[in-house]
Protein backbone atom coordinates (compact mmCIF):
# COMPACT_ATOMS: atom_id res chain seq x y z
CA UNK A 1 24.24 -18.07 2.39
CA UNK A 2 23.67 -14.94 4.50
CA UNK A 3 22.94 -13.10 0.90
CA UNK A 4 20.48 -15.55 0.05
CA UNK A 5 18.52 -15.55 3.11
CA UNK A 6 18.65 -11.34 2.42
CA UNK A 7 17.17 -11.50 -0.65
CA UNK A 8 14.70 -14.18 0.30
CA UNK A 9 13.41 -11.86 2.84
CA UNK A 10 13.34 -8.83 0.34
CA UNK A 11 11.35 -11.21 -1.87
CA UNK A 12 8.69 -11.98 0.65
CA UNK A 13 8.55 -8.82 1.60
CA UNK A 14 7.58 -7.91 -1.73
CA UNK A 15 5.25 -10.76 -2.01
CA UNK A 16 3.45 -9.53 1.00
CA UNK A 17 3.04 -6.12 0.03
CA UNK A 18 1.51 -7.40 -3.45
CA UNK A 19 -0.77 -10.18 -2.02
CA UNK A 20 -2.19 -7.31 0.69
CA UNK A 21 -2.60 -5.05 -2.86
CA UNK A 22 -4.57 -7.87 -4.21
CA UNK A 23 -6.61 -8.92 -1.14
CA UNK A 24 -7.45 -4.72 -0.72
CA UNK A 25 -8.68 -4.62 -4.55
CA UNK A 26 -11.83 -6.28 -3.78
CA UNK A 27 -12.78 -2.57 -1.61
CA UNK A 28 -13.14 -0.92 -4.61
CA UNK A 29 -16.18 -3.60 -5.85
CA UNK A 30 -17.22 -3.53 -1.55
CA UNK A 31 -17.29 0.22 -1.89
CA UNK A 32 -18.80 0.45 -5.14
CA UNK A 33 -21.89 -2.31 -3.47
CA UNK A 34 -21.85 0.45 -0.83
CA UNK A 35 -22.40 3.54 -2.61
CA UNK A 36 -25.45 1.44 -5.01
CA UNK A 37 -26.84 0.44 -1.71
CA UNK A 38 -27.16 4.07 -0.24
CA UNK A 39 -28.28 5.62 -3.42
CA UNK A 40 -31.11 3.20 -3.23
CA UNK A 41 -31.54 4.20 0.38
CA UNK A 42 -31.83 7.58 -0.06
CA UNK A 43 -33.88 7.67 -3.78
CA UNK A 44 -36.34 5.23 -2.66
CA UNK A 45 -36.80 4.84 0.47
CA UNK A 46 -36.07 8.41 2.06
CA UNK A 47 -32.93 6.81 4.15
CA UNK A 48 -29.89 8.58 4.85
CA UNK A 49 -27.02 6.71 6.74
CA UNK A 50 -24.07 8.53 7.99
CA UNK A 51 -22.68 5.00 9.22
CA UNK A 52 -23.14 3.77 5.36
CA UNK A 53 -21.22 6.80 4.16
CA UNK A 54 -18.61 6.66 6.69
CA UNK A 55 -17.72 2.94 5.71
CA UNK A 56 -17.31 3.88 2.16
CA UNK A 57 -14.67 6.85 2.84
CA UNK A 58 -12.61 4.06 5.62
CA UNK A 59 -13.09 1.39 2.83
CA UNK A 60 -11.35 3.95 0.63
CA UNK A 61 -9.05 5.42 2.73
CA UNK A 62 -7.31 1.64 3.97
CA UNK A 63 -7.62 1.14 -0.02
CA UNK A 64 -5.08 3.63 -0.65
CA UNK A 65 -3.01 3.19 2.13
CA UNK A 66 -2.58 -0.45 1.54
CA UNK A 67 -2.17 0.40 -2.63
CA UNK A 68 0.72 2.27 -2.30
CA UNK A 69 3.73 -0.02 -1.14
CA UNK A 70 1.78 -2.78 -3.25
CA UNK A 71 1.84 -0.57 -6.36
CA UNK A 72 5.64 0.06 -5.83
CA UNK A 73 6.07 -3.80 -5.53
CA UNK A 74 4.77 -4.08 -9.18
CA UNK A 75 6.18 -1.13 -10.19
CA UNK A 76 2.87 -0.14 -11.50
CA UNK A 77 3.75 3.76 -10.38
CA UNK A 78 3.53 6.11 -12.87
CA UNK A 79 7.21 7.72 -13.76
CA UNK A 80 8.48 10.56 -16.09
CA UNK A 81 10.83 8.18 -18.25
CA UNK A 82 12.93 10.73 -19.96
CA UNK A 83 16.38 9.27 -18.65
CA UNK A 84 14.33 5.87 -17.55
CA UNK A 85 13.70 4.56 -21.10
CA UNK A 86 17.47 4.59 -22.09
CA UNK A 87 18.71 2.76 -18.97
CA UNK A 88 19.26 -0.79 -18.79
CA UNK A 89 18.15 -3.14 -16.82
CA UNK A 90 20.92 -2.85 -14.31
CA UNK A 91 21.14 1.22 -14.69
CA UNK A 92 16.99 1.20 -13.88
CA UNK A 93 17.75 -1.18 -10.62
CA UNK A 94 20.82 1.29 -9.58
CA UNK A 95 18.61 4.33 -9.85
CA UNK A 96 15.72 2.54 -8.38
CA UNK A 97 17.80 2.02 -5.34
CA UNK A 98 19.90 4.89 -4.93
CA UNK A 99 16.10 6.60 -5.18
CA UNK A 100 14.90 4.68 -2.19
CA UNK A 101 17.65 5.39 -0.09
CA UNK A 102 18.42 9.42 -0.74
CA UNK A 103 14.81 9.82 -1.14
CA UNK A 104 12.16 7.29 -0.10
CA UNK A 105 13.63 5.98 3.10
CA UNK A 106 13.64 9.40 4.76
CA UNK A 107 10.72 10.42 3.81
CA UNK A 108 8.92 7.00 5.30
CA UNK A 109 10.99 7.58 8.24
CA UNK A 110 9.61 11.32 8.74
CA UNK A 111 5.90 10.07 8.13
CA UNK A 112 6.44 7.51 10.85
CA UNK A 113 8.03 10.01 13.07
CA UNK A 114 5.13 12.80 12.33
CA UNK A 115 2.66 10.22 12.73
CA UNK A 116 3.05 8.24 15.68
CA UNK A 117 1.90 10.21 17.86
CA UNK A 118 -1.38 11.17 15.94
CA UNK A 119 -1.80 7.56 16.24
CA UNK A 120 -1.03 6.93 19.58
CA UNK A 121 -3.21 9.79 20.70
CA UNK A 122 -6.43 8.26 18.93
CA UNK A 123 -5.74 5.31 20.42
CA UNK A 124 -5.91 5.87 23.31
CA UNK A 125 -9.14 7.96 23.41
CA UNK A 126 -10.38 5.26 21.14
CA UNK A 127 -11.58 8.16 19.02
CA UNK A 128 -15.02 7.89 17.08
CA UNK A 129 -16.56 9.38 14.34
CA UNK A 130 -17.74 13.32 15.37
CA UNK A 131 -20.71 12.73 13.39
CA UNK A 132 -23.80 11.30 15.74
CA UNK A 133 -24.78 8.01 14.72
CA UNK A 134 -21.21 7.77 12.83
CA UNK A 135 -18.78 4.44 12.79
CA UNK A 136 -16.58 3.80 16.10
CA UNK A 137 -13.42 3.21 15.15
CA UNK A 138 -12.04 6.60 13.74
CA UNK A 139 -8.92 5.84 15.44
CA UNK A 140 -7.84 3.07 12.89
CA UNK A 141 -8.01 6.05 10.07
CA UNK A 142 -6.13 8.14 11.81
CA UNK A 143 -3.41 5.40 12.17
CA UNK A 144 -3.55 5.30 8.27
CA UNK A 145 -0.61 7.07 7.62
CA UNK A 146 1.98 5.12 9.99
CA UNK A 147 0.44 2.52 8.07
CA UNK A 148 2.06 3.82 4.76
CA UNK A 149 5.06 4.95 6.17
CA UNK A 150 5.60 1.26 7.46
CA UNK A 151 4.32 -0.36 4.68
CA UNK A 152 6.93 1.76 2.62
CA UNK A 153 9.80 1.50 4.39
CA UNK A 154 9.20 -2.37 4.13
CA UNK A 155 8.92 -2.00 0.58
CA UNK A 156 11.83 0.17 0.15
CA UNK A 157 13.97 -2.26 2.34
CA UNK A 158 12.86 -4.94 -1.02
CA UNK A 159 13.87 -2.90 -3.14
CA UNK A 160 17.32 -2.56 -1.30
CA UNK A 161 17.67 -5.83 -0.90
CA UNK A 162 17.02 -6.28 -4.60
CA UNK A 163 14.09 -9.04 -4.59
CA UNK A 164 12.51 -6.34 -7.36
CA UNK A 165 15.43 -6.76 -9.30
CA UNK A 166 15.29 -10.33 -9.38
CA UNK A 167 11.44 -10.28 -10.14
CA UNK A 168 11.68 -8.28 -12.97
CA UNK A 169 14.79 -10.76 -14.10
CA UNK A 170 12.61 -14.14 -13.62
CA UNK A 171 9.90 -12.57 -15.33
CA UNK A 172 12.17 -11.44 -18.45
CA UNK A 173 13.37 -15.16 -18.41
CA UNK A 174 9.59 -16.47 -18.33
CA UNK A 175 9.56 -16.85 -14.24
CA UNK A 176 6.62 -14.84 -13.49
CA UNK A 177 4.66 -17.21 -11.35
CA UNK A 178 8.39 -18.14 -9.16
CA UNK A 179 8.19 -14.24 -9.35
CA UNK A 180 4.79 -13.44 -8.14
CA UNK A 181 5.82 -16.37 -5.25
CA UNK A 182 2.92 -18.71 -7.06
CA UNK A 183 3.45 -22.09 -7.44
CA UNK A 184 5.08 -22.83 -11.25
């Protein structure tokens, strides 16, 4: 019962982190809209805008914050698989999770640590952009990084919890949409 519920909230963890992957994909075509939009600006029409520019680098910046826990939860990161490619199934899973905890958990835990208070200091000046005529807001950039480190240690408690073990198990027994938490 109690083990159930555990890995049902390792598995929505993981769900989360892969639905806020997909929803942040759609940046990249926002950003790419963005950068067409102030090349046409600036070639024909003699318009600069810093405020165009600086949404492009946030849009990319919360991109890759938000990509890399959801990247992990597909295990779409790249690996060197000399010792990878011979495991098993259940070896891969061991040394996924004996990874996370010796290697991934502490560092999380040090980002969050280093960061907070970068964070909470923007915050409360409500820090803008140091460029005149620049985005408000700078302060949500500059909480970026807590943002991975949280975002990561939620992924890494998934992985501890084994809901990517069971994922890659319902998708080798054709349960990729139960998997993906879609409906069959």
């Amino acid at each position: 019962m109690i083990g159930e519920a555990v890995l049902r909230a390792g598995a929505l963890i993981a769900a989360a982190n892969r639905r806020l992957g997909n929803w942040v994909a759609w940046l990249a075509l926002a950003m790419m809209l963005l950068q067409v939009a102030l090349v046409v600006l600036r070639s024909v029409f003699s318009i600069g805008s810093i405020w165009l520019t600086e949404l492009i680098v946030f849009a990319n910046a919360i991109m890759i914050a938000a990509a890399i826990a959801s990247t992990w939860a597909v295990d779409g990161h790249t690996r060197i698989d000399v010792l990878r490619e011979r495991q098993s199934p259940l070896a891969r899973s061991r040394t996924d999770r004996w990874c996370t905890a010796l290697l991934l958990l502490p560092a999380a835990a040090w980002l969050i640590w280093v960061s907070l208070p970068y964070a909470i200091s923007a915050w409360q000046t409500l820090e803008g952009s140091r460029n005149v005529g620049g985005l408000p807001g700078f302060f949500i950039i500059k909480s970026l990084p807590l943002v991975i480190g949280v975002l990561l240690l939620l992924q890494a408690f998934a992985v501890l919890l084994g809901a990517r073990t069971l994922a890659r198990e319902d998708d080798e027994k054709g349960g990729v949409q139960k998997a993906r938490g879609e409906a069959p």
